[in-house]
PDB file of N, CA and C in Angstrom:
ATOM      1  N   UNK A   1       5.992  -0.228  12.256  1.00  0.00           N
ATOM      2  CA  UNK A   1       6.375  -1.618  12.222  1.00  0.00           C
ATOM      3  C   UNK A   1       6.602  -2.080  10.778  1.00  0.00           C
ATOM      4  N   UNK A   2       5.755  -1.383   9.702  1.00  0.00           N
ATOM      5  CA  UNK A   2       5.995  -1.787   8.316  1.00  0.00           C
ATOM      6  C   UNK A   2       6.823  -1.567   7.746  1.00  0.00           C
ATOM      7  N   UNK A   3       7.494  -0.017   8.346  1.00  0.00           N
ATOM      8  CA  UNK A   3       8.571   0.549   7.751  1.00  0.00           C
ATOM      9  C   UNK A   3       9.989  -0.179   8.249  1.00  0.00           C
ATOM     10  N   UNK A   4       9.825  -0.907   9.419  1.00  0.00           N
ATOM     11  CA  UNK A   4      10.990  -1.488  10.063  1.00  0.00           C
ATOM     12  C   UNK A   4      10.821  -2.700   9.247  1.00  0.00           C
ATOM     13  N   UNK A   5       9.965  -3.353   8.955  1.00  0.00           N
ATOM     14  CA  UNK A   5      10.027  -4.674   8.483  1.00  0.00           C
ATOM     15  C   UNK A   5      11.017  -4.610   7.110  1.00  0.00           C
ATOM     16  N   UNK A   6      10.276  -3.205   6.109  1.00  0.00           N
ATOM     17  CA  UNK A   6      10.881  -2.964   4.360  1.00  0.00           C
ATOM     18  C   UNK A   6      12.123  -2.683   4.999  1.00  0.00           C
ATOM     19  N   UNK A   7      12.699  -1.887   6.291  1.00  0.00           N
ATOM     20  CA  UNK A   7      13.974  -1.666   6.126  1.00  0.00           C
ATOM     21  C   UNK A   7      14.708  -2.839   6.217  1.00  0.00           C
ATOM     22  N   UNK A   8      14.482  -4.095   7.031  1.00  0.00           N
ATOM     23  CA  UNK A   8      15.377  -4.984   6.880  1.00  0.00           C
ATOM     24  C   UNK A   8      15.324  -5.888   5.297  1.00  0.00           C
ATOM     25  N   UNK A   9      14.144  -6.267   4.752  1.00  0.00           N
ATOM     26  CA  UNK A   9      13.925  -5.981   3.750  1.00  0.00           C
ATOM     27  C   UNK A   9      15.072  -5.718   2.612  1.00  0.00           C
ATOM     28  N   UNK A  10      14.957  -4.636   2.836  1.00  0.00           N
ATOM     29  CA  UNK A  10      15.750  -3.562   2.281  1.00  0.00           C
ATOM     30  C   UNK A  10      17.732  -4.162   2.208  1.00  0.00           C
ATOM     31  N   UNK A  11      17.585  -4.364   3.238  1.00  0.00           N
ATOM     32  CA  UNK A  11      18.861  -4.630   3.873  1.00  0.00           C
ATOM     33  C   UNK A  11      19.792  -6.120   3.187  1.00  0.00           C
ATOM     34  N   UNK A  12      18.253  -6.761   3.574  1.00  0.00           N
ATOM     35  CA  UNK A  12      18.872  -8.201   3.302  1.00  0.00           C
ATOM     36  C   UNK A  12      18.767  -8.370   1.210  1.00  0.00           C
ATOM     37  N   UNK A  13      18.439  -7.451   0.537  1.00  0.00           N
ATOM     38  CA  UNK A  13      17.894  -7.611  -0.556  1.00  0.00           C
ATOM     39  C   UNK A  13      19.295  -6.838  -1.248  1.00  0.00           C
ATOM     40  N   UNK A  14      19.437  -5.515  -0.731  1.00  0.00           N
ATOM     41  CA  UNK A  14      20.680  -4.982  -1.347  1.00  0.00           C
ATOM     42  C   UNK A  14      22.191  -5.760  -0.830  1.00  0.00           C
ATOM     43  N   UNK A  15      21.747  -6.020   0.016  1.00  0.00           N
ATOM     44  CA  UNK A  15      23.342  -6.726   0.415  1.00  0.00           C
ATOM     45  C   UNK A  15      23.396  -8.288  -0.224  1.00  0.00           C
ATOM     46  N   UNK A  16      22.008  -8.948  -1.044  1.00  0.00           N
ATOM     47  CA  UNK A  16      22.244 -10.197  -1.839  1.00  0.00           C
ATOM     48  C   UNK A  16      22.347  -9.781  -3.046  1.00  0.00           C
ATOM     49  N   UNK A  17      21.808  -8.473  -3.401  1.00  0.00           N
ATOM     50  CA  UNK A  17      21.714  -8.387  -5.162  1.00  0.00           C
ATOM     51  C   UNK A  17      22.299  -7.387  -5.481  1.00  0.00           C
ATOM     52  N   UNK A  18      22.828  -6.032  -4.643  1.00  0.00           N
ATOM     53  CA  UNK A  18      23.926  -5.426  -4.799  1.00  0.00           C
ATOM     54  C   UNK A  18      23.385  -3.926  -5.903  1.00  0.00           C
ATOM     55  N   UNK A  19      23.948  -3.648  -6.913  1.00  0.00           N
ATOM     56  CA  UNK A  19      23.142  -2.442  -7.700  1.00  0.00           C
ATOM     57  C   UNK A  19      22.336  -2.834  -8.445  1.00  0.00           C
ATOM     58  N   UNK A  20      21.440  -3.617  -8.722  1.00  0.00           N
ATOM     59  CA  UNK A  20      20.232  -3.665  -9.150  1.00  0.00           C
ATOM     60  C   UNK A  20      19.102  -3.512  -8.158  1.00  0.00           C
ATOM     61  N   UNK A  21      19.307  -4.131  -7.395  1.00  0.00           N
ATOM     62  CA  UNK A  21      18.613  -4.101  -5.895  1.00  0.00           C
ATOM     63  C   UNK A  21      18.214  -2.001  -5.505  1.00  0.00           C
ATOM     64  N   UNK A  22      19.237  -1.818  -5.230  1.00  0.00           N
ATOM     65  CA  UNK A  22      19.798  -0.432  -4.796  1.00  0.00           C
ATOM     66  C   UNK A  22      18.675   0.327  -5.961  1.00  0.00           C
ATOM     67  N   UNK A  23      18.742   0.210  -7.327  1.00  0.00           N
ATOM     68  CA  UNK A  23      18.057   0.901  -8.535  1.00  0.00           C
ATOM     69  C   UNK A  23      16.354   0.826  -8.476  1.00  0.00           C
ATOM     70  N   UNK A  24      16.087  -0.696  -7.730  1.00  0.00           N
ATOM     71  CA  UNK A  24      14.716  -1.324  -7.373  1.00  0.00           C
ATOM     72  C   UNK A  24      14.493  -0.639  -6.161  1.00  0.00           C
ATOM     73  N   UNK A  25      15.162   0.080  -4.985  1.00  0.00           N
ATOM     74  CA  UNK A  25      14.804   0.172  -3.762  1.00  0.00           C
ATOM     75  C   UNK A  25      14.204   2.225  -4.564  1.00  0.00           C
ATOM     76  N   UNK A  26      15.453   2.643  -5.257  1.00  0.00           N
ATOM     77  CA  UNK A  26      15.213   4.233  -5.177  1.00  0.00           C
ATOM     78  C   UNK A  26      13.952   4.074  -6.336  1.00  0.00           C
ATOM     79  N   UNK A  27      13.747   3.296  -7.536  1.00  0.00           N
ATOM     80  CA  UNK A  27      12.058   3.711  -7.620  1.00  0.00           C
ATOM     81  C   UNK A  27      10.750   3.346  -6.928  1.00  0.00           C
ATOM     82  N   UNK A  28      10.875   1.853  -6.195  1.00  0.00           N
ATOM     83  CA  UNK A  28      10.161   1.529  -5.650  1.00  0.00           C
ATOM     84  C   UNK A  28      10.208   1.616  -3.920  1.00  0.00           C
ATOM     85  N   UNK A  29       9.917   3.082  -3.594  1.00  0.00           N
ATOM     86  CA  UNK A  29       9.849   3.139  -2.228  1.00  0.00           C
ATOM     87  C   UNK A  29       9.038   2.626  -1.799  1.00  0.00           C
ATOM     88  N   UNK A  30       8.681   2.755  -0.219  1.00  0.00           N
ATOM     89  CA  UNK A  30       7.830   2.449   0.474  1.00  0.00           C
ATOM     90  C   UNK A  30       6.471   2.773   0.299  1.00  0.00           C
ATOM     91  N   UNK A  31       6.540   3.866   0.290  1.00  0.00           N
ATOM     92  CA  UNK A  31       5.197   4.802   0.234  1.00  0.00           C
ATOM     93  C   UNK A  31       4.578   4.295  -1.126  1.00  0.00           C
ATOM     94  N   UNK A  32       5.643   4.154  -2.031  1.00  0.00           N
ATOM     95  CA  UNK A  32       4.899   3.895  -3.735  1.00  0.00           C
ATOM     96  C   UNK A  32       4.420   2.725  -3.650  1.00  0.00           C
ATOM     97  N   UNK A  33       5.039   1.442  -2.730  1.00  0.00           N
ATOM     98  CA  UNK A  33       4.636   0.298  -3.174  1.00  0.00           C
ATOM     99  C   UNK A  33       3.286   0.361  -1.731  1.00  0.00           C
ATOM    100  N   UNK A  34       3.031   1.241  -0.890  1.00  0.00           N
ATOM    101  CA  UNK A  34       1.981   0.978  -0.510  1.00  0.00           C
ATOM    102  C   UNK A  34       0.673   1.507  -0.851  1.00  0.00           C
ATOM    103  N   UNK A  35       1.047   2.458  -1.612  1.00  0.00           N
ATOM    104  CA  UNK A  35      -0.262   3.104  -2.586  1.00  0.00           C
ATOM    105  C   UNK A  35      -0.559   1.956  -3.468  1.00  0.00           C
ATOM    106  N   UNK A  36       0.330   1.364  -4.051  1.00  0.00           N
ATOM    107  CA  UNK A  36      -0.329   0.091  -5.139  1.00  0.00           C
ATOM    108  C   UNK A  36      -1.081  -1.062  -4.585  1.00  0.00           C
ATOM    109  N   UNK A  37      -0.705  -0.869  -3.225  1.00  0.00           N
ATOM    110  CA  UNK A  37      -1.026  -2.348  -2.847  1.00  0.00           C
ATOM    111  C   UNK A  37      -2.855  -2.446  -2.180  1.00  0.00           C
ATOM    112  N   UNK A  38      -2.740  -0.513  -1.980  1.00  0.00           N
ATOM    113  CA  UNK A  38      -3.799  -0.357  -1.453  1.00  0.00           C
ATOM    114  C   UNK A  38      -5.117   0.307  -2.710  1.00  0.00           C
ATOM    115  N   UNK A  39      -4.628   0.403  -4.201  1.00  0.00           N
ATOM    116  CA  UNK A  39      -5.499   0.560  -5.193  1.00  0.00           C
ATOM    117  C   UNK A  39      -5.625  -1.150  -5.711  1.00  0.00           C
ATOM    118  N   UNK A  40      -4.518  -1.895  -5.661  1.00  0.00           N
ATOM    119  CA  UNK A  40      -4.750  -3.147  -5.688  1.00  0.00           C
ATOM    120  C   UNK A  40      -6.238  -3.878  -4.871  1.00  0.00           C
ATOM    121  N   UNK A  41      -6.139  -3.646  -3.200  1.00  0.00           N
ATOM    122  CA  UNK A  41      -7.052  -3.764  -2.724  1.00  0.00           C
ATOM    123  C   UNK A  41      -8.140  -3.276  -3.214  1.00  0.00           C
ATOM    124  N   UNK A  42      -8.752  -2.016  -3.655  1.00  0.00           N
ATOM    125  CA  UNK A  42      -9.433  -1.159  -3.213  1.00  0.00           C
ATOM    126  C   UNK A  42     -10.189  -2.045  -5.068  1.00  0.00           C
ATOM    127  N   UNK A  43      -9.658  -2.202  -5.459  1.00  0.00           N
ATOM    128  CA  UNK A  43      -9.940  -3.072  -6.997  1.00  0.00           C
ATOM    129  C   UNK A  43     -10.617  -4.184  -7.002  1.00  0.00           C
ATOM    130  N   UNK A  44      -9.840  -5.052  -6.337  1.00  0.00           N
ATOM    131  CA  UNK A  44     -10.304  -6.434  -5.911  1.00  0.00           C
ATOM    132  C   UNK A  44     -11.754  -5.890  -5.233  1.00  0.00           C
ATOM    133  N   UNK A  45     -11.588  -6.083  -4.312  1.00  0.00           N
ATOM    134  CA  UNK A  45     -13.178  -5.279  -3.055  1.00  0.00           C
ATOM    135  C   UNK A  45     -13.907  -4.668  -3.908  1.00  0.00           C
ATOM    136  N   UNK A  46     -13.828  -3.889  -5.046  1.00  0.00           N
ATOM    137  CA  UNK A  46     -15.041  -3.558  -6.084  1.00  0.00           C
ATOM    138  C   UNK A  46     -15.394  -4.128  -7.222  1.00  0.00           C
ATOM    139  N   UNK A  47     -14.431  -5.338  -7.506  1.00  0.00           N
ATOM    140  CA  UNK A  47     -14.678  -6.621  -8.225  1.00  0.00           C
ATOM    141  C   UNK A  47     -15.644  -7.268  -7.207  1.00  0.00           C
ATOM    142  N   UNK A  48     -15.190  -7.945  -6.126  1.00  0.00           N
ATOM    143  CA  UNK A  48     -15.908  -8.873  -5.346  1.00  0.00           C
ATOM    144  C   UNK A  48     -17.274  -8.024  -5.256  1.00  0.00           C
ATOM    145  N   UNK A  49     -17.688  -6.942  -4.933  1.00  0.00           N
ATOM    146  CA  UNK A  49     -19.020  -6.198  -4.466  1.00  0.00           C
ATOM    147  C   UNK A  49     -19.965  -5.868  -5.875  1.00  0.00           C
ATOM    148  N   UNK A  50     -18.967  -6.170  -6.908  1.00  0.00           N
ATOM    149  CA  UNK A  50     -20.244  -5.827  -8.356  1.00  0.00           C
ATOM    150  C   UNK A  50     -20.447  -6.515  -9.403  1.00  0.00           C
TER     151      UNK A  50
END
């Protein structure tokens, strides 16, 4: 469902911003921006606990 969501995402972002967009999609995949989001978490949660 997440991956369907970034693909439209995806869709509606390259078809408004065109090759910059396109340059933002091939370094920042999916997978990369969900590893950050989940050391992001994993940061916060050991701020809040210490």
């Amino acid at each position: 469902m997440l991956v369907c969501a970034s693909k439209a995402l995806t869709t509606i972002f390259t078809s408004a911003r065109g090759h910059a967009m396109t340059t933002f999609n091939r370094i920042f995949t999916t997978e990369r921006l969900l590893q950050i989001i989940v050391i992001l978490a994993a940061t916060v949660a050991m701020k809040l606990m210490g």
